[in-house]
PDB file of N, CA and C in Angstrom:
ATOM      1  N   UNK A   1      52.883 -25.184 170.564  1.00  0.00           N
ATOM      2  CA  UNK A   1      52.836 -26.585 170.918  1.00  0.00           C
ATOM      3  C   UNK A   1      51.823 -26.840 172.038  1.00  0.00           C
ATOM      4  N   UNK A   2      51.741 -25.370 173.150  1.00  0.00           N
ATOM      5  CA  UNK A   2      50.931 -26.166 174.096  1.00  0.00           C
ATOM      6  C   UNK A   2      49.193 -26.104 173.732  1.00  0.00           C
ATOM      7  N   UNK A   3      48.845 -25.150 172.542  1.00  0.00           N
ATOM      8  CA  UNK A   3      47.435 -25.337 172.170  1.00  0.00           C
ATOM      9  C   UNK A   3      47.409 -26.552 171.578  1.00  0.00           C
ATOM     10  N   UNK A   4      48.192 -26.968 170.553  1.00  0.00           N
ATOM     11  CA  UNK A   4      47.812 -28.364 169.798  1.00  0.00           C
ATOM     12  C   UNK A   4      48.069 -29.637 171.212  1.00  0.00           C
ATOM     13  N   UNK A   5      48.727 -29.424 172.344  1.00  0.00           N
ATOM     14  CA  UNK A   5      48.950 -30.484 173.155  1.00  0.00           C
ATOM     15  C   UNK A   5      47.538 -30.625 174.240  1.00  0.00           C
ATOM     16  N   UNK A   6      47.284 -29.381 174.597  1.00  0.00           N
ATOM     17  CA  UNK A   6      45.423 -29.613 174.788  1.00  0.00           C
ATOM     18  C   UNK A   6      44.546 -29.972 173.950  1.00  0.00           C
ATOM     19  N   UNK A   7      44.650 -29.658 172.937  1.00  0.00           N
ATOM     20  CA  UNK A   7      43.498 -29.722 172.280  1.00  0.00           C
ATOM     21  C   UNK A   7      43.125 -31.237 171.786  1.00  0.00           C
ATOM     22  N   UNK A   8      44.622 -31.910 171.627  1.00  0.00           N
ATOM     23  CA  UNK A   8      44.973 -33.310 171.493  1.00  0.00           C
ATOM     24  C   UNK A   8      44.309 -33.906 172.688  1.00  0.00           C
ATOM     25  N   UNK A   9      44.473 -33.347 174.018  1.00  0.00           N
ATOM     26  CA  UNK A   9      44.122 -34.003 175.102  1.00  0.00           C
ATOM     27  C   UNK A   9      42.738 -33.912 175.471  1.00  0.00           C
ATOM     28  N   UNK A  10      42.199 -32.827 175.243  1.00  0.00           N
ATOM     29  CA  UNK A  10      40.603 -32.465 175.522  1.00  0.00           C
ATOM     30  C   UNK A  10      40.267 -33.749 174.247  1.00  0.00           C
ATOM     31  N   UNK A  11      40.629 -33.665 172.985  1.00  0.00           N
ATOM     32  CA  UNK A  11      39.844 -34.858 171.947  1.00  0.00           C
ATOM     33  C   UNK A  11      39.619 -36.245 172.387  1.00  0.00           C
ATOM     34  N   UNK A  12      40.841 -36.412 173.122  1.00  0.00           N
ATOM     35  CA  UNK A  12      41.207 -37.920 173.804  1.00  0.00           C
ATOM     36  C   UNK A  12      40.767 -38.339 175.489  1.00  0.00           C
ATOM     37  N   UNK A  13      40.057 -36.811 175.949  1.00  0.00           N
ATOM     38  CA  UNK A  13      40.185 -37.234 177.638  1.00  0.00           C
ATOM     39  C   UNK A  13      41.481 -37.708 178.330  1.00  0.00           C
ATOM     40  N   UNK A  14      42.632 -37.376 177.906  1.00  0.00           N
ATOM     41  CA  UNK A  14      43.587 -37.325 178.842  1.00  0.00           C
ATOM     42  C   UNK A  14      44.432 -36.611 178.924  1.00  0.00           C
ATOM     43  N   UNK A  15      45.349 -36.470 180.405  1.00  0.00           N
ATOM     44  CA  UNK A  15      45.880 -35.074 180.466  1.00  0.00           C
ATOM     45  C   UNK A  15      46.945 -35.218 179.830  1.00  0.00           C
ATOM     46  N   UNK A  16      48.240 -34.380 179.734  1.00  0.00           N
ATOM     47  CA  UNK A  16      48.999 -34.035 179.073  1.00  0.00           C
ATOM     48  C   UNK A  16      50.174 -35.382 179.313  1.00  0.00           C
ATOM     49  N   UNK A  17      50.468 -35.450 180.625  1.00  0.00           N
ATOM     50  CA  UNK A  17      51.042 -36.526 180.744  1.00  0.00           C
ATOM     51  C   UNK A  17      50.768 -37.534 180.212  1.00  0.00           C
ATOM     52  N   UNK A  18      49.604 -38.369 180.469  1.00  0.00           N
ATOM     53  CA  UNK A  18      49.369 -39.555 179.437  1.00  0.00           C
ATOM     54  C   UNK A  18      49.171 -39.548 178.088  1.00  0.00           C
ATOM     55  N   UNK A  19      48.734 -38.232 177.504  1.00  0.00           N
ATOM     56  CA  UNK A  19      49.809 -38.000 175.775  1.00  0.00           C
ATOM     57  C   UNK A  19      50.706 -38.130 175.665  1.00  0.00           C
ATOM     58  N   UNK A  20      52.025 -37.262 176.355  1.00  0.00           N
ATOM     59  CA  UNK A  20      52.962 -37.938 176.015  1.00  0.00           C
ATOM     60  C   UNK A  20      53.363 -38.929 176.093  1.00  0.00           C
ATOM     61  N   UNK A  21      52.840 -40.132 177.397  1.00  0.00           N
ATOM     62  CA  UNK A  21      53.615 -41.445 177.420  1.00  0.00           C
ATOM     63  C   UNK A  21      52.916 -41.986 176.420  1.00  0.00           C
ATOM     64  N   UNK A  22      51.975 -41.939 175.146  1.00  0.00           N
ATOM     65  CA  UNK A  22      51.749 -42.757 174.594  1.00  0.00           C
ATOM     66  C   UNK A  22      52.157 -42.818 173.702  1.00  0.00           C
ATOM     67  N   UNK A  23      52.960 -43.852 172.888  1.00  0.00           N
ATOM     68  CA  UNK A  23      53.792 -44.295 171.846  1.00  0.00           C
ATOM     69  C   UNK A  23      53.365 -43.628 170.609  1.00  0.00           C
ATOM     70  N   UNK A  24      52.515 -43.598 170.314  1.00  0.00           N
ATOM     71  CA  UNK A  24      51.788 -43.305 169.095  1.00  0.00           C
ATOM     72  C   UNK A  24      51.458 -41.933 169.112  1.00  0.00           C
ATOM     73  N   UNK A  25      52.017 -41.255 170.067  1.00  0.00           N
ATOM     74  CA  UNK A  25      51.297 -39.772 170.162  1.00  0.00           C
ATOM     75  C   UNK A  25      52.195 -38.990 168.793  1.00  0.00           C
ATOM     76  N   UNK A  26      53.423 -38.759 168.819  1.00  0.00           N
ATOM     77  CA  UNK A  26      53.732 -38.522 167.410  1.00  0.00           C
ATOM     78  C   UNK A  26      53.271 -38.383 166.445  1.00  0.00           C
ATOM     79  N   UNK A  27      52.685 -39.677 166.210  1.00  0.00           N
ATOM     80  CA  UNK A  27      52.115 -39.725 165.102  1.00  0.00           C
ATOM     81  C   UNK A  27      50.375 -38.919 164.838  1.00  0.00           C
ATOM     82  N   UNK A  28      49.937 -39.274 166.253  1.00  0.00           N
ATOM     83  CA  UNK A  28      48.342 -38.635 166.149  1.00  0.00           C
ATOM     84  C   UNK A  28      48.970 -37.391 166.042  1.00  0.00           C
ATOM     85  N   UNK A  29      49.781 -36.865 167.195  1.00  0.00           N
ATOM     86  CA  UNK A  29      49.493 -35.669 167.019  1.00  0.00           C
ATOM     87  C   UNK A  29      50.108 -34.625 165.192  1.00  0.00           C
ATOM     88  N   UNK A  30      50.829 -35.114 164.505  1.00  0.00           N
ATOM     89  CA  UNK A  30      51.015 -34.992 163.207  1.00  0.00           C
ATOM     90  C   UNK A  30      49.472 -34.849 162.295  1.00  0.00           C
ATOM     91  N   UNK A  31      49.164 -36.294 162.813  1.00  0.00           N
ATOM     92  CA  UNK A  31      47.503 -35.977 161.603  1.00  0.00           C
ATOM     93  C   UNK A  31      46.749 -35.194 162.608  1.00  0.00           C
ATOM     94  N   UNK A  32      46.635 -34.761 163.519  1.00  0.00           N
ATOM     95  CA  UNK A  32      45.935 -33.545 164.133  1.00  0.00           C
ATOM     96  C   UNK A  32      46.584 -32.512 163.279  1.00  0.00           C
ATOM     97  N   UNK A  33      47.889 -31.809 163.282  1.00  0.00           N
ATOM     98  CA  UNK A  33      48.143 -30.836 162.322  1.00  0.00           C
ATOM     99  C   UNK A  33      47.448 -30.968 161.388  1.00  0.00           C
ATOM    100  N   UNK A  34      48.014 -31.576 160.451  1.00  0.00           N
ATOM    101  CA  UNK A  34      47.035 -31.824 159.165  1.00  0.00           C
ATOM    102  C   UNK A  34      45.700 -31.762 158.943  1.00  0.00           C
ATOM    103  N   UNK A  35      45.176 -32.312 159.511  1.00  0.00           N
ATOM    104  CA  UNK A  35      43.817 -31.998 159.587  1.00  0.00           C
ATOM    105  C   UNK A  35      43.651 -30.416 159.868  1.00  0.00           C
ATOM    106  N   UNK A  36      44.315 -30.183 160.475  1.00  0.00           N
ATOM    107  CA  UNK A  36      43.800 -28.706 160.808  1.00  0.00           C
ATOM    108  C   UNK A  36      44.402 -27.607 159.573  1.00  0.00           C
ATOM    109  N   UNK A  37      45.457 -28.239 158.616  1.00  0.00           N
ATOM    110  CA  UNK A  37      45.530 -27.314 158.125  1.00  0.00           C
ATOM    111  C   UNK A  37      44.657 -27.972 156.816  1.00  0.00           C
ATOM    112  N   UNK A  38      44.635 -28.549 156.533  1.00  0.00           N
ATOM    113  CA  UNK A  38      43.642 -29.426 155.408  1.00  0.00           C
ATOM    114  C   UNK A  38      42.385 -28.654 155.547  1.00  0.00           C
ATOM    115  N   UNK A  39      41.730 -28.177 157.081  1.00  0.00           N
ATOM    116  CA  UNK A  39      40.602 -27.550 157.280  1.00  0.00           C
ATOM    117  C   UNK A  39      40.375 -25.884 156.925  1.00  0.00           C
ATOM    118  N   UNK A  40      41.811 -25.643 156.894  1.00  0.00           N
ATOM    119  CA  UNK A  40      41.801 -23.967 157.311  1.00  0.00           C
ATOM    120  C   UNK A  40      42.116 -23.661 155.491  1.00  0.00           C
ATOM    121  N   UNK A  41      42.625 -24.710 155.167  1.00  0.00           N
ATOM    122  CA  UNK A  41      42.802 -24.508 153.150  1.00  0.00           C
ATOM    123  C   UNK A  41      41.223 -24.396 152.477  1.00  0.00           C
ATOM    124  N   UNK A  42      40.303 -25.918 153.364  1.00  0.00           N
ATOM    125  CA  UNK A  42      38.852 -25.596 152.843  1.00  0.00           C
ATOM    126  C   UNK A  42      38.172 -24.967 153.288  1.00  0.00           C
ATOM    127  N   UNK A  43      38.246 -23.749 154.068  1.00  0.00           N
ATOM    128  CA  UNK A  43      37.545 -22.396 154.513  1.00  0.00           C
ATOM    129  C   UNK A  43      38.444 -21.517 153.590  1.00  0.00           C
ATOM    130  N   UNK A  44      39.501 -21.824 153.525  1.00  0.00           N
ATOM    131  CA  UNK A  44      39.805 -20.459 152.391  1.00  0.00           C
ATOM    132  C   UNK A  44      39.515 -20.324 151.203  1.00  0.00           C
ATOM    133  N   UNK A  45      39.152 -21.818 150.655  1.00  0.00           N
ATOM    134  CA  UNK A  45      38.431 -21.908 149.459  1.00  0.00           C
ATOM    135  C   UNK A  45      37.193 -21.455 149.339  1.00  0.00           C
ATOM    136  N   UNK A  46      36.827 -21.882 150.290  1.00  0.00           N
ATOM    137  CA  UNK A  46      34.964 -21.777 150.277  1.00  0.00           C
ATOM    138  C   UNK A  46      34.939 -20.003 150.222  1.00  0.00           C
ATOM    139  N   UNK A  47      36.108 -19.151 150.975  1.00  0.00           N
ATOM    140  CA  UNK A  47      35.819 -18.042 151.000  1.00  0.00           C
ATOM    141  C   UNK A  47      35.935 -17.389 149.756  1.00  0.00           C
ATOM    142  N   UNK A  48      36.969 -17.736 148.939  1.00  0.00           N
ATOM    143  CA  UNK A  48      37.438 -17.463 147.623  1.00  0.00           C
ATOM    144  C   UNK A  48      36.088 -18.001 146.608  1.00  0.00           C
ATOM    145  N   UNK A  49      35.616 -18.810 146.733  1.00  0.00           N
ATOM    146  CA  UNK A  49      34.343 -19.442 146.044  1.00  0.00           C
ATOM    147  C   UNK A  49      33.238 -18.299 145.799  1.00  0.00           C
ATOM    148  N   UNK A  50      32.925 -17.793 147.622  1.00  0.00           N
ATOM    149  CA  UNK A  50      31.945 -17.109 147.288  1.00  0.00           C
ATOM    150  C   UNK A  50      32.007 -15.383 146.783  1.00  0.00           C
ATOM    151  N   UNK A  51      33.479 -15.089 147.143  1.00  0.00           N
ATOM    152  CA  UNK A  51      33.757 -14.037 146.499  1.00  0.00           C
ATOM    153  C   UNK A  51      32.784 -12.539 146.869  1.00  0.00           C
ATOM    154  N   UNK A  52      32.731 -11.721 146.455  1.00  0.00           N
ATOM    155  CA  UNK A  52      32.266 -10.461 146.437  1.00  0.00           C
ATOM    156  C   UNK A  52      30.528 -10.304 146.124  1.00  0.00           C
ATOM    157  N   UNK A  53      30.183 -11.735 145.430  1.00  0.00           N
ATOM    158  CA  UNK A  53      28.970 -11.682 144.640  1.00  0.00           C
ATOM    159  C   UNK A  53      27.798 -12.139 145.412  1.00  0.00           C
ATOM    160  N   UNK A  54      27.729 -12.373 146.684  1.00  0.00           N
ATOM    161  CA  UNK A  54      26.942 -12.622 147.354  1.00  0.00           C
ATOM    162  C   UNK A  54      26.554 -12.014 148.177  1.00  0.00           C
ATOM    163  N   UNK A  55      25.604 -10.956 147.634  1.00  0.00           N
ATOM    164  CA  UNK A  55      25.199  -9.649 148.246  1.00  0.00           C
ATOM    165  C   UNK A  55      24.314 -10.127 149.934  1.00  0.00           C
ATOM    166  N   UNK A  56      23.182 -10.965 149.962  1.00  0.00           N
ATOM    167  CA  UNK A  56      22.526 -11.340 151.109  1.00  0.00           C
ATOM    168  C   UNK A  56      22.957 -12.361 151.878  1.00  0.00           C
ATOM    169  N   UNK A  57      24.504 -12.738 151.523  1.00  0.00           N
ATOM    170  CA  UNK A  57      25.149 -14.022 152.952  1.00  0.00           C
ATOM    171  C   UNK A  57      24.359 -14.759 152.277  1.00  0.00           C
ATOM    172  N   UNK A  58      23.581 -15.383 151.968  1.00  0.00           N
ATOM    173  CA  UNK A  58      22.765 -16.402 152.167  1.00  0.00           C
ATOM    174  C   UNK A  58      23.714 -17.763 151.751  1.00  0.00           C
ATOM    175  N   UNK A  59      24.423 -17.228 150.473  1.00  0.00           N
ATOM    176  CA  UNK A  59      25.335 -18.568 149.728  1.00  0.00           C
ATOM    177  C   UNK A  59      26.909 -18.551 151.297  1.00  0.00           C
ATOM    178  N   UNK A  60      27.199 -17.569 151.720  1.00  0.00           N
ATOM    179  CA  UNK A  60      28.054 -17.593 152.591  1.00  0.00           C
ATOM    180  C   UNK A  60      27.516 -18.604 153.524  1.00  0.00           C
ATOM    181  N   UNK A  61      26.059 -18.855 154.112  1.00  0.00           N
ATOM    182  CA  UNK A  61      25.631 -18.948 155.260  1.00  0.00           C
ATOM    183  C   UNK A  61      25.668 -20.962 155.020  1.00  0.00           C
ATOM    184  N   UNK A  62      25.403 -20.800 154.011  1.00  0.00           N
ATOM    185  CA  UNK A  62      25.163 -22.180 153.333  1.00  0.00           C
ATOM    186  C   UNK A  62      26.441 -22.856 152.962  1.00  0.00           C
ATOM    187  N   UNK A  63      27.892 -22.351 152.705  1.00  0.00           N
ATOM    188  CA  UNK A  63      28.725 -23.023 152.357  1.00  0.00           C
ATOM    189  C   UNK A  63      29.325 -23.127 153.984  1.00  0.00           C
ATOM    190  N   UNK A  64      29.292 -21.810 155.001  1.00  0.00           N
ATOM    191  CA  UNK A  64      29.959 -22.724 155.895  1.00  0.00           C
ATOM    192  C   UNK A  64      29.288 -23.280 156.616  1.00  0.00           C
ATOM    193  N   UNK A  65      28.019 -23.952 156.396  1.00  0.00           N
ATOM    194  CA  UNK A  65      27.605 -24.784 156.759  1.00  0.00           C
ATOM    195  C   UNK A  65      27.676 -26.262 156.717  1.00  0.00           C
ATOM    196  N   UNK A  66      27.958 -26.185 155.275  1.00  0.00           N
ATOM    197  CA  UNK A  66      28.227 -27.429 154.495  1.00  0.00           C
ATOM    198  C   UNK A  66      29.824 -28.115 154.976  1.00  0.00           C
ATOM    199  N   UNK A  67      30.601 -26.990 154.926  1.00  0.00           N
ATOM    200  CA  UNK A  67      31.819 -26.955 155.220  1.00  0.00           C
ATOM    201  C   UNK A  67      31.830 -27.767 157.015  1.00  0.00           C
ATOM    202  N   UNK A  68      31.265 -26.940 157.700  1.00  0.00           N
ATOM    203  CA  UNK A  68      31.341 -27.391 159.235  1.00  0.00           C
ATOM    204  C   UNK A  68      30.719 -28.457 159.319  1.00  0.00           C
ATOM    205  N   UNK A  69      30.039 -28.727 158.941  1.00  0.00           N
ATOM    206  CA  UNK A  69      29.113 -30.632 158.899  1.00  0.00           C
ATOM    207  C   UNK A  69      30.087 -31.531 157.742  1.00  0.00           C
ATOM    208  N   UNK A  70      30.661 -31.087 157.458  1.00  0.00           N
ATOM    209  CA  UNK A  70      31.373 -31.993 156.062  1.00  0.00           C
ATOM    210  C   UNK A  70      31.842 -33.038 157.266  1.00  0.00           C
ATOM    211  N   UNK A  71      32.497 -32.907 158.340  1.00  0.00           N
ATOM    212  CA  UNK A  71      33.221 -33.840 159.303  1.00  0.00           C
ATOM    213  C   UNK A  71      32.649 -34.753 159.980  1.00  0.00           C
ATOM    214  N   UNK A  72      30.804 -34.105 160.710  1.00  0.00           N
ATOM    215  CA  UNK A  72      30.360 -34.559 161.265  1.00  0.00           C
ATOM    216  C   UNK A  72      29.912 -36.011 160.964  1.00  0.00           C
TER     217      UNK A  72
END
């Protein structure tokens, strides 16, 4: 709880205290989970994608690329 309660707070600029007093924190902090596991399912795909057959990284180098900018 206390990594997802920083990490909530570093996203937002505020400290821990004013997360919790905010009404709505519940709820952000829920789609923060999600998101994070929504993220960690499409790196396991992408890893499963490229499989064994990509002898020079290059297709590795390129999907988590694609993958890490998909958000931006």
């Amino acid at each position: 709880m206390w990594d997802e309660l920083w990490s909530y707070c570093r996203a937002l600029g505020q400290t821990p205290d004013e997360a919790r007093r905010d009404p709505q924190f519940p709820f952000n902090i829920s789609v923060m989970r999600a998101s994070k596991v929504y993220r960690r399912f499409r790196w396991n795909m992408m890893h499963q994608q490229i499989g064994a057959k990509d002898e020079g990284g290059a297709n590795h180098i390129v999907n988590a690329l694609k993958f890490l900018l998909e958000d931006a």
